[in-house]
PDB file of N, CA and C in Angstrom:
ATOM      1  N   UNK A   1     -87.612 157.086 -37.276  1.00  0.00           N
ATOM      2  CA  UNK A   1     -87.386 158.076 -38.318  1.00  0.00           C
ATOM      3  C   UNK A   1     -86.421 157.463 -39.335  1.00  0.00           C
ATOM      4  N   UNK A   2     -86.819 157.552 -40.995  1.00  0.00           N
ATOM      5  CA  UNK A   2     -85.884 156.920 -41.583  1.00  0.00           C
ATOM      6  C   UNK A   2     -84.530 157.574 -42.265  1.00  0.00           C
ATOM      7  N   UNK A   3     -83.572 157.285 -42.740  1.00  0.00           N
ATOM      8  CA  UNK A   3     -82.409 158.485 -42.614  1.00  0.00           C
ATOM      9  C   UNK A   3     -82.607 159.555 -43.188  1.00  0.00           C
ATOM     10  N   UNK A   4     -83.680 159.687 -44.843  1.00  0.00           N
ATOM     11  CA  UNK A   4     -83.816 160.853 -45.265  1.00  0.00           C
ATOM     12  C   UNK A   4     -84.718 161.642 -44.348  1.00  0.00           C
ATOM     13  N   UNK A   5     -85.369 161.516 -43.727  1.00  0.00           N
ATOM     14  CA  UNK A   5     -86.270 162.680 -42.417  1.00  0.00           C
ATOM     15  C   UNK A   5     -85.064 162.839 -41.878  1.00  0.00           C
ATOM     16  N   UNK A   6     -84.035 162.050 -41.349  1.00  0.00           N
ATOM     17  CA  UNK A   6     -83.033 162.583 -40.278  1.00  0.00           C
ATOM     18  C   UNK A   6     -82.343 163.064 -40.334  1.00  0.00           C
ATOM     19  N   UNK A   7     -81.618 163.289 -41.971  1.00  0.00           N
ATOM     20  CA  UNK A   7     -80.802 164.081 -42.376  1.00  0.00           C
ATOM     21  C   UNK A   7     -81.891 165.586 -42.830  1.00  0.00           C
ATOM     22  N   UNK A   8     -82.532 165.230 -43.035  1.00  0.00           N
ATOM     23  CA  UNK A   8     -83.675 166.886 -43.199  1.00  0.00           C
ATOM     24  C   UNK A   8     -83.516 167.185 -42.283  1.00  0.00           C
ATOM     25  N   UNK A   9     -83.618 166.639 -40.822  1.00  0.00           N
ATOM     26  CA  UNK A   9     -83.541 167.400 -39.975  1.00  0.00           C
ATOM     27  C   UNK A   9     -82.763 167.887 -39.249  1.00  0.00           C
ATOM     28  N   UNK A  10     -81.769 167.134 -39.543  1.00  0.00           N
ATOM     29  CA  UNK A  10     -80.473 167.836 -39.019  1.00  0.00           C
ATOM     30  C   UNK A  10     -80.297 169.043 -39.864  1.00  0.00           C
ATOM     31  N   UNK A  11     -80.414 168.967 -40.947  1.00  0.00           N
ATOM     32  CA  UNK A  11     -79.449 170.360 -41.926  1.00  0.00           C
ATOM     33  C   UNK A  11     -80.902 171.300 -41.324  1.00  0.00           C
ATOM     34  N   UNK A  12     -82.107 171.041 -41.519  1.00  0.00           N
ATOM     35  CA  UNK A  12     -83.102 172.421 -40.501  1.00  0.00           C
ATOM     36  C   UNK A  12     -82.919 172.963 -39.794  1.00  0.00           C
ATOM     37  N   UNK A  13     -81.371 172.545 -39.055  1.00  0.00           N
ATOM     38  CA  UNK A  13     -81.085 173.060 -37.174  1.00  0.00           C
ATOM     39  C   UNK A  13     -80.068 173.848 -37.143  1.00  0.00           C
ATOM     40  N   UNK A  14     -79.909 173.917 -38.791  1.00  0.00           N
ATOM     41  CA  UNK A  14     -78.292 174.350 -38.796  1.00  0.00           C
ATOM     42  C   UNK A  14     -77.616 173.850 -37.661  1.00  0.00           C
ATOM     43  N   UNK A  15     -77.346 172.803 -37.074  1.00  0.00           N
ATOM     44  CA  UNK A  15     -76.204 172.272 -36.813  1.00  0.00           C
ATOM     45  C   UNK A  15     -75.092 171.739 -37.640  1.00  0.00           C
ATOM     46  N   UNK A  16     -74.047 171.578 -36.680  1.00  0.00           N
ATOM     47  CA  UNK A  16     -72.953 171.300 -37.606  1.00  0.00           C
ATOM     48  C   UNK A  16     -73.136 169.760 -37.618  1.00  0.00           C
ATOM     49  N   UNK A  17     -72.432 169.179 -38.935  1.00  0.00           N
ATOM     50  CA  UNK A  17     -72.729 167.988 -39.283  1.00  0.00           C
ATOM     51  C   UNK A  17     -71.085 167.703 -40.202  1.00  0.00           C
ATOM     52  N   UNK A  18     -70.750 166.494 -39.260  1.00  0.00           N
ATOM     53  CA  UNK A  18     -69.240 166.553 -40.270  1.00  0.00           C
ATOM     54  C   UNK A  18     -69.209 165.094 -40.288  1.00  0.00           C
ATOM     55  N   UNK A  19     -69.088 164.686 -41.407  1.00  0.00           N
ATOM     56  CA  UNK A  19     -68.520 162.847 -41.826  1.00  0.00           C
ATOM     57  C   UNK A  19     -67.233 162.940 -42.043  1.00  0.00           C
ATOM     58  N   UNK A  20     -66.807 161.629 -41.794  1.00  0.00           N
ATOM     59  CA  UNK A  20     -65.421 161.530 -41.684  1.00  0.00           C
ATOM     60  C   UNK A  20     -65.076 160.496 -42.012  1.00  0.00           C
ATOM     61  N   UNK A  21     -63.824 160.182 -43.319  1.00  0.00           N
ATOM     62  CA  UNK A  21     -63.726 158.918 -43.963  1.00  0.00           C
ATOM     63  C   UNK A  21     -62.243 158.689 -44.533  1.00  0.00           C
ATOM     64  N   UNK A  22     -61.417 157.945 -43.701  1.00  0.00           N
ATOM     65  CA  UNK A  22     -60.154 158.042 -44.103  1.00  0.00           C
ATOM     66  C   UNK A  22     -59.310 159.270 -44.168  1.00  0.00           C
ATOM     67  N   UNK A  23     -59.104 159.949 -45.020  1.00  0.00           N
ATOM     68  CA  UNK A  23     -58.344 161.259 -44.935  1.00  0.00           C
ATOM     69  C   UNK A  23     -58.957 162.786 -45.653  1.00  0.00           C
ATOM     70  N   UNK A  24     -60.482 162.249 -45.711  1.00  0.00           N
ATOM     71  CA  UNK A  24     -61.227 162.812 -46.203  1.00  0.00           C
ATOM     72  C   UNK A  24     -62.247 163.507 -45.325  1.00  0.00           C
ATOM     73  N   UNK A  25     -62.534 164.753 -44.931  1.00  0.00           N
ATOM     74  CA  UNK A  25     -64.159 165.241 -44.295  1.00  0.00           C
ATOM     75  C   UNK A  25     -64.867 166.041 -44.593  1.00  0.00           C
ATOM     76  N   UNK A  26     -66.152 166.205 -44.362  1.00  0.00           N
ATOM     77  CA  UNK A  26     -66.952 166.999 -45.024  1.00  0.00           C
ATOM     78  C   UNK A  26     -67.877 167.884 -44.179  1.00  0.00           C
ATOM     79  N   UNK A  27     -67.666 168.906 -44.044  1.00  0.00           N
ATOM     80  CA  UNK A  27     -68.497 169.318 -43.222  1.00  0.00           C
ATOM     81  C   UNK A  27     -69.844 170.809 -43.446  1.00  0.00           C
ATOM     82  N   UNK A  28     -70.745 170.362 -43.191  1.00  0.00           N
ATOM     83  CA  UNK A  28     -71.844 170.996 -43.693  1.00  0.00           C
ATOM     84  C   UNK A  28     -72.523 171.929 -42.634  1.00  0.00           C
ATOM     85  N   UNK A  29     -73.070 172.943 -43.215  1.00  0.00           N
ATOM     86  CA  UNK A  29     -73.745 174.182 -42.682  1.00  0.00           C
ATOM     87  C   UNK A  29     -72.678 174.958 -41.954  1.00  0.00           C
ATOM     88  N   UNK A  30     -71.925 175.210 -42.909  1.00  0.00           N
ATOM     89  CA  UNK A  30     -70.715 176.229 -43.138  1.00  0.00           C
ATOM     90  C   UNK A  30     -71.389 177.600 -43.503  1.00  0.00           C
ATOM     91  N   UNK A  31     -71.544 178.768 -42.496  1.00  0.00           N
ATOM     92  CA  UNK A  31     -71.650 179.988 -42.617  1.00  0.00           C
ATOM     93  C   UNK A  31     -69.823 180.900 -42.974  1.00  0.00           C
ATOM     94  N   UNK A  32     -68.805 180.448 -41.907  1.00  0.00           N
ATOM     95  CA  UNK A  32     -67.096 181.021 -42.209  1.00  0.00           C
ATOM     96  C   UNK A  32     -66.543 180.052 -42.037  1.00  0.00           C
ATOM     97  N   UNK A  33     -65.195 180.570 -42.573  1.00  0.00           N
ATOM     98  CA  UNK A  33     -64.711 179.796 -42.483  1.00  0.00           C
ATOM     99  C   UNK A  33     -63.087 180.981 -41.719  1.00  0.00           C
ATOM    100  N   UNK A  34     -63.407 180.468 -40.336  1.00  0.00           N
ATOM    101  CA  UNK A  34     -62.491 180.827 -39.334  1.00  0.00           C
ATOM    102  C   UNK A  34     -60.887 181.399 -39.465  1.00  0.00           C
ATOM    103  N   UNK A  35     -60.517 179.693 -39.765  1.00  0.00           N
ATOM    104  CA  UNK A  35     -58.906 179.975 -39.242  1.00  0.00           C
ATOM    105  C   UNK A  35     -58.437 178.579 -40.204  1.00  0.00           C
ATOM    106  N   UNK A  36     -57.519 178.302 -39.902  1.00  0.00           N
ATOM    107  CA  UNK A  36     -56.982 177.404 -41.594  1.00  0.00           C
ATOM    108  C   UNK A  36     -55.332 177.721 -41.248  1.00  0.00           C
ATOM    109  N   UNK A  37     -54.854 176.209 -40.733  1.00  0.00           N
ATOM    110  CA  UNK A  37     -53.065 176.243 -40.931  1.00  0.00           C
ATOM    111  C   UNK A  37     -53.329 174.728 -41.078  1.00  0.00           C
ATOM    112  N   UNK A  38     -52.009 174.409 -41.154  1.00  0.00           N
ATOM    113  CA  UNK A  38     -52.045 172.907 -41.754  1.00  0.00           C
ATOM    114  C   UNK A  38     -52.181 171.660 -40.755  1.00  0.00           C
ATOM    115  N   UNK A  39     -52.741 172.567 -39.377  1.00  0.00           N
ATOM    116  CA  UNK A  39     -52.804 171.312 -38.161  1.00  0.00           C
ATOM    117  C   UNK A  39     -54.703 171.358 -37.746  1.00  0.00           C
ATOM    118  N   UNK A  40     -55.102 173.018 -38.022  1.00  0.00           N
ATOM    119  CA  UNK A  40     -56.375 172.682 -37.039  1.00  0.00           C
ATOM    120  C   UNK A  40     -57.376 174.060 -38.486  1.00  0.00           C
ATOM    121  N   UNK A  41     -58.712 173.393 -38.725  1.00  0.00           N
ATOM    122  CA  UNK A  41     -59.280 174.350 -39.400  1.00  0.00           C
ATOM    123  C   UNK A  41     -60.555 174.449 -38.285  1.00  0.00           C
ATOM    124  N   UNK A  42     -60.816 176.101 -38.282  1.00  0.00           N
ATOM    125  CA  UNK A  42     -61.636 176.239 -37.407  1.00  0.00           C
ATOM    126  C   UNK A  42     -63.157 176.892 -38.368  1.00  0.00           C
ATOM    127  N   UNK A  43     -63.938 176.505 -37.695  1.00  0.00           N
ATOM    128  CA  UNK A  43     -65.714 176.750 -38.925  1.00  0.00           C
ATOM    129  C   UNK A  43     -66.802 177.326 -37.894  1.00  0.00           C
ATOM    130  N   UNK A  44     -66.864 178.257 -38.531  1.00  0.00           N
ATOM    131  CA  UNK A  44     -68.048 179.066 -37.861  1.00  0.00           C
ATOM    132  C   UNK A  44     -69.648 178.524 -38.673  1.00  0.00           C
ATOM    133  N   UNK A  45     -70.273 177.664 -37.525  1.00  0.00           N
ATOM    134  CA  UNK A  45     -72.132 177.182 -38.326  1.00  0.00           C
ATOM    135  C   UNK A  45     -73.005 177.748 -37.716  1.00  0.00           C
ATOM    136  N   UNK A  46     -72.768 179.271 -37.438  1.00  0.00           N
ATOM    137  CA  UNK A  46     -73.509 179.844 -36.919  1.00  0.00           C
ATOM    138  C   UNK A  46     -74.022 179.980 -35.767  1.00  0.00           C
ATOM    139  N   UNK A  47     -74.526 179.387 -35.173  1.00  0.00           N
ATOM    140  CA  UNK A  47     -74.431 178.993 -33.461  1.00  0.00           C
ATOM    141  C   UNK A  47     -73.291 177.984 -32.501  1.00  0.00           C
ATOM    142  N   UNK A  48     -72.968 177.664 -33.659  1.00  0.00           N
ATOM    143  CA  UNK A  48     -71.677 176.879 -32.964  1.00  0.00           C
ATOM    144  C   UNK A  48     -70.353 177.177 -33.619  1.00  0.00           C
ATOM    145  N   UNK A  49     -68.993 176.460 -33.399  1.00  0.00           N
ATOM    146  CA  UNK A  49     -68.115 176.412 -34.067  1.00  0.00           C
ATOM    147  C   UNK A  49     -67.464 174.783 -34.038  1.00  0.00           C
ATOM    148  N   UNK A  50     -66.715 174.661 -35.405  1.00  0.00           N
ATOM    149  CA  UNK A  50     -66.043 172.908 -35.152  1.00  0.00           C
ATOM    150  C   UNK A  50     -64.784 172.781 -35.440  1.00  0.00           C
ATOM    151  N   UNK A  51     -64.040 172.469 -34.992  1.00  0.00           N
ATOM    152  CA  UNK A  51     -62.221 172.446 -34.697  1.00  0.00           C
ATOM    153  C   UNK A  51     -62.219 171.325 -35.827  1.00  0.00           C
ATOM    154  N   UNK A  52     -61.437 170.890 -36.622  1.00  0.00           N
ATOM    155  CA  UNK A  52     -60.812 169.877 -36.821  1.00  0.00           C
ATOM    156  C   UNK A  52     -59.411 169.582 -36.708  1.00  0.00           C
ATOM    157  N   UNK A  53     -58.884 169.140 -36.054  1.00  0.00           N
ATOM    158  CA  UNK A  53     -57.308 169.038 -36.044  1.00  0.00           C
ATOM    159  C   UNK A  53     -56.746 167.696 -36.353  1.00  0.00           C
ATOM    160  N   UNK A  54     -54.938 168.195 -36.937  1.00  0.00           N
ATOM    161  CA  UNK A  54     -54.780 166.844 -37.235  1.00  0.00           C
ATOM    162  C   UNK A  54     -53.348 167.472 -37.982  1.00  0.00           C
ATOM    163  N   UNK A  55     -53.460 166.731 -39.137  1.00  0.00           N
ATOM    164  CA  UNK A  55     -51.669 166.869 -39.634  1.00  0.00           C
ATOM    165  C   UNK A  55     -52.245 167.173 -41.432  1.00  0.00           C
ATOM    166  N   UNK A  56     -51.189 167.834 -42.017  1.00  0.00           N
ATOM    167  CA  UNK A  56     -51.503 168.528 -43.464  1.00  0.00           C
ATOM    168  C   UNK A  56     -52.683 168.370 -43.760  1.00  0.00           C
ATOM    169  N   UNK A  57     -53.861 169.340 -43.289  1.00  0.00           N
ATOM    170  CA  UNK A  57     -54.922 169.606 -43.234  1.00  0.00           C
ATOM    171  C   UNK A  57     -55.257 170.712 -44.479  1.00  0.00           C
ATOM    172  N   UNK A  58     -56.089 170.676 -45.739  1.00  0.00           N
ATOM    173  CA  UNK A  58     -56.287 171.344 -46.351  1.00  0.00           C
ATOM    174  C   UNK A  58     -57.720 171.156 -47.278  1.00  0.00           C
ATOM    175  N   UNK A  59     -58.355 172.589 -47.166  1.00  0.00           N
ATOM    176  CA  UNK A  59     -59.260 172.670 -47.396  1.00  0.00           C
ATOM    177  C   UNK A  59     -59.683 172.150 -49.341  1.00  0.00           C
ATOM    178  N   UNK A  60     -60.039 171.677 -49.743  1.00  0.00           N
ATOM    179  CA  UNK A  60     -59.898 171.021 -51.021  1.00  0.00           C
ATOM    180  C   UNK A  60     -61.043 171.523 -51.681  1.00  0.00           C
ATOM    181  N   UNK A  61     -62.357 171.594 -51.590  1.00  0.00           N
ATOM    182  CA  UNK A  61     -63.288 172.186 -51.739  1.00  0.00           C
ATOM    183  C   UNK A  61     -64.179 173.186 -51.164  1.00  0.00           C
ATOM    184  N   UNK A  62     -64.665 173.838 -51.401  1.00  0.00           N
ATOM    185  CA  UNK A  62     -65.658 174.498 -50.882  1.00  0.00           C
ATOM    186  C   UNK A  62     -66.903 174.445 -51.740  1.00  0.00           C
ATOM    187  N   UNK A  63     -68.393 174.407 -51.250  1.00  0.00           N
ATOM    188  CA  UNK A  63     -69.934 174.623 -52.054  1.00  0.00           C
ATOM    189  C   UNK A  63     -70.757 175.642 -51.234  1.00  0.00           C
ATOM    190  N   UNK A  64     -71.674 175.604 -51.743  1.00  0.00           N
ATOM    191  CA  UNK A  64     -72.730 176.634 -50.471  1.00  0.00           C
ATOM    192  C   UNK A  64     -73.022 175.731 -49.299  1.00  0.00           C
ATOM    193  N   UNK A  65     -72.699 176.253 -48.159  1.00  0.00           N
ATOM    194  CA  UNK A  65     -72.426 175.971 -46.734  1.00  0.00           C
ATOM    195  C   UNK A  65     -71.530 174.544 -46.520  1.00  0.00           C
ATOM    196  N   UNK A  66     -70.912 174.211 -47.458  1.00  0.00           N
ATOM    197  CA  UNK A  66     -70.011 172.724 -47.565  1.00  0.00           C
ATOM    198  C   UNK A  66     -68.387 173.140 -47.723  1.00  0.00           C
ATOM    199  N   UNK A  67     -68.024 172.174 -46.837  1.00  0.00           N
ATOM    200  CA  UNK A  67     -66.077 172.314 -47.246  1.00  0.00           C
ATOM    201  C   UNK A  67     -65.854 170.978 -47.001  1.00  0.00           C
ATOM    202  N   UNK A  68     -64.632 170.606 -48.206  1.00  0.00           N
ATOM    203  CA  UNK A  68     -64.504 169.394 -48.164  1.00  0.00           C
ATOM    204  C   UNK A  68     -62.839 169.498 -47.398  1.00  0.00           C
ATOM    205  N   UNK A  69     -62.558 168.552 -46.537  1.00  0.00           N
ATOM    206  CA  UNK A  69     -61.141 168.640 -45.780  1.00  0.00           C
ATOM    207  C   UNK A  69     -60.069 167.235 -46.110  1.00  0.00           C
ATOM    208  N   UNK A  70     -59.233 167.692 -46.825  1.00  0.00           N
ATOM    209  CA  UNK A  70     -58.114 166.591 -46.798  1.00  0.00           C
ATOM    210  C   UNK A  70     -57.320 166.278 -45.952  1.00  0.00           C
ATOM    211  N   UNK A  71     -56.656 165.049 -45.363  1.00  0.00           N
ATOM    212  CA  UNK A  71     -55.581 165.415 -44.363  1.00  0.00           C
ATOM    213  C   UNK A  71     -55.388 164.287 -43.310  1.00  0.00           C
ATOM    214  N   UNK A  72     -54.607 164.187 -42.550  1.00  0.00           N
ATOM    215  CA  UNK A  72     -55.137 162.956 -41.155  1.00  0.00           C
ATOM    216  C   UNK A  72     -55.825 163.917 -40.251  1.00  0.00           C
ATOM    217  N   UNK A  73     -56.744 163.551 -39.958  1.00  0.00           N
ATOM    218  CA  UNK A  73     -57.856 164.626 -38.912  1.00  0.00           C
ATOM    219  C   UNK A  73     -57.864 163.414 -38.070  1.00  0.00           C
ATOM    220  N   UNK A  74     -57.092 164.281 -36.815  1.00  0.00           N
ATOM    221  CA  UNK A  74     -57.058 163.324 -35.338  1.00  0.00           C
ATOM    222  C   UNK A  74     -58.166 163.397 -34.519  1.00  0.00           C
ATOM    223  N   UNK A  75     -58.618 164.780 -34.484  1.00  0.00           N
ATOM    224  CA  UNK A  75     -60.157 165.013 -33.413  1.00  0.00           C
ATOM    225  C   UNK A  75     -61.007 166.368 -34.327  1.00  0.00           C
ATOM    226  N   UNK A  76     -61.936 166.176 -33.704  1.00  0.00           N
ATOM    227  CA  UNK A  76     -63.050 167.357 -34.341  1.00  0.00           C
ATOM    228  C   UNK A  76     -63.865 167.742 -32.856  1.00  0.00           C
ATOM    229  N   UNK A  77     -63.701 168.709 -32.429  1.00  0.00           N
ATOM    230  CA  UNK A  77     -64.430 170.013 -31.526  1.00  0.00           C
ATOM    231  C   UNK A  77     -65.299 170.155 -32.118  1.00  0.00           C
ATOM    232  N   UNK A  78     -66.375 170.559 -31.210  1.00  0.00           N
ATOM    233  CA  UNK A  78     -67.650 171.564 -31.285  1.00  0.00           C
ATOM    234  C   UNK A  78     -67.963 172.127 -30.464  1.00  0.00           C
ATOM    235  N   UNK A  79     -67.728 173.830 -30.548  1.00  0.00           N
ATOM    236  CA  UNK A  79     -67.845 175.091 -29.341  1.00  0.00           C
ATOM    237  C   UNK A  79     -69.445 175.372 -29.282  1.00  0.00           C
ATOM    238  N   UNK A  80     -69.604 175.698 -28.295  1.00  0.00           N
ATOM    239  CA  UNK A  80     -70.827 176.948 -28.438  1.00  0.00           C
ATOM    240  C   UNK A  80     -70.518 178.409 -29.068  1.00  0.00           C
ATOM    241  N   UNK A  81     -70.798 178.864 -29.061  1.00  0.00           N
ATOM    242  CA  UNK A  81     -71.291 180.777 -29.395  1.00  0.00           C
ATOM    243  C   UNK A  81     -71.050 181.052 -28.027  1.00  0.00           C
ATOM    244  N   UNK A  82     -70.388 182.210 -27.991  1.00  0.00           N
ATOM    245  CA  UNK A  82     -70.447 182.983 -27.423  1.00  0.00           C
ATOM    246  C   UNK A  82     -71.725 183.944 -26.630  1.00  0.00           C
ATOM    247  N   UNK A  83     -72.521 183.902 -25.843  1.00  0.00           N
ATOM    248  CA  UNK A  83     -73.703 184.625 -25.424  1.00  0.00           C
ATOM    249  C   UNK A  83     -73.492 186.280 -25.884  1.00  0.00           C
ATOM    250  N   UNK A  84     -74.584 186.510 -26.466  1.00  0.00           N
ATOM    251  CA  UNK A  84     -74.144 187.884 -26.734  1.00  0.00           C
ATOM    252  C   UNK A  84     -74.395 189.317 -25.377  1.00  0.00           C
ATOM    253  N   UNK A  85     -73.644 190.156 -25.692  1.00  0.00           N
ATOM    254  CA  UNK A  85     -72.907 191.284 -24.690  1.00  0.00           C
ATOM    255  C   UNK A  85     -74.125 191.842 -24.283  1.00  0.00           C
ATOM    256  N   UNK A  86     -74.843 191.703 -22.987  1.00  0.00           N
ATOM    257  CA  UNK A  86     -76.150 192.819 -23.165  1.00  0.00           C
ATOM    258  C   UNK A  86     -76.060 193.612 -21.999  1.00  0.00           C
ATOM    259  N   UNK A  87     -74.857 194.391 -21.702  1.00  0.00           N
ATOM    260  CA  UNK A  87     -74.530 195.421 -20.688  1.00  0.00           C
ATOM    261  C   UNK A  87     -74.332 196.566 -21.797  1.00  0.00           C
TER     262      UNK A  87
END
């Protein structure tokens, strides 16, 4: 598969998809945007969620489903969803 099919297909899955480049990240198929202090921003992509943590962390941009992150970002999480309540 060559990268433009692979990047189509990733953003089709709405999964989360985050690059990371020096003190710079980007992370795509952004439905919320969680939680936000200057160590850890947390992102809701709809079936999942993605931590980024790290040190003066700040959100610099935002686009439709895109946020761009400034900052030293030490690690990046990815949760599941929660199963939903069916009692």
């Amino acid at each position: 598969m060559d990268i433009k099919n692979e990047l189509l297909y990733d953003f089709s899955l709405n999964m989360p998809r985050v690059l990371v480049s020096g003190r710079t990240g980007i992370i795509d198929n952004v439905k919320k945007i969680v939680f936000v202090s200057e160590n850890s921003i947390v992102i809701d992509n709809g079936k999942r969620f993605t931590a980024l943590n790290g040190q003066d962390l700040i959100i610099t941009q935002i686009e439709d489903e895109r946020v761009l992150v400034a900052g030293e970002i030490k690690s990046i999480e990815f949760y599941g969803a929660l199963p939903a309540d069916k009692g």
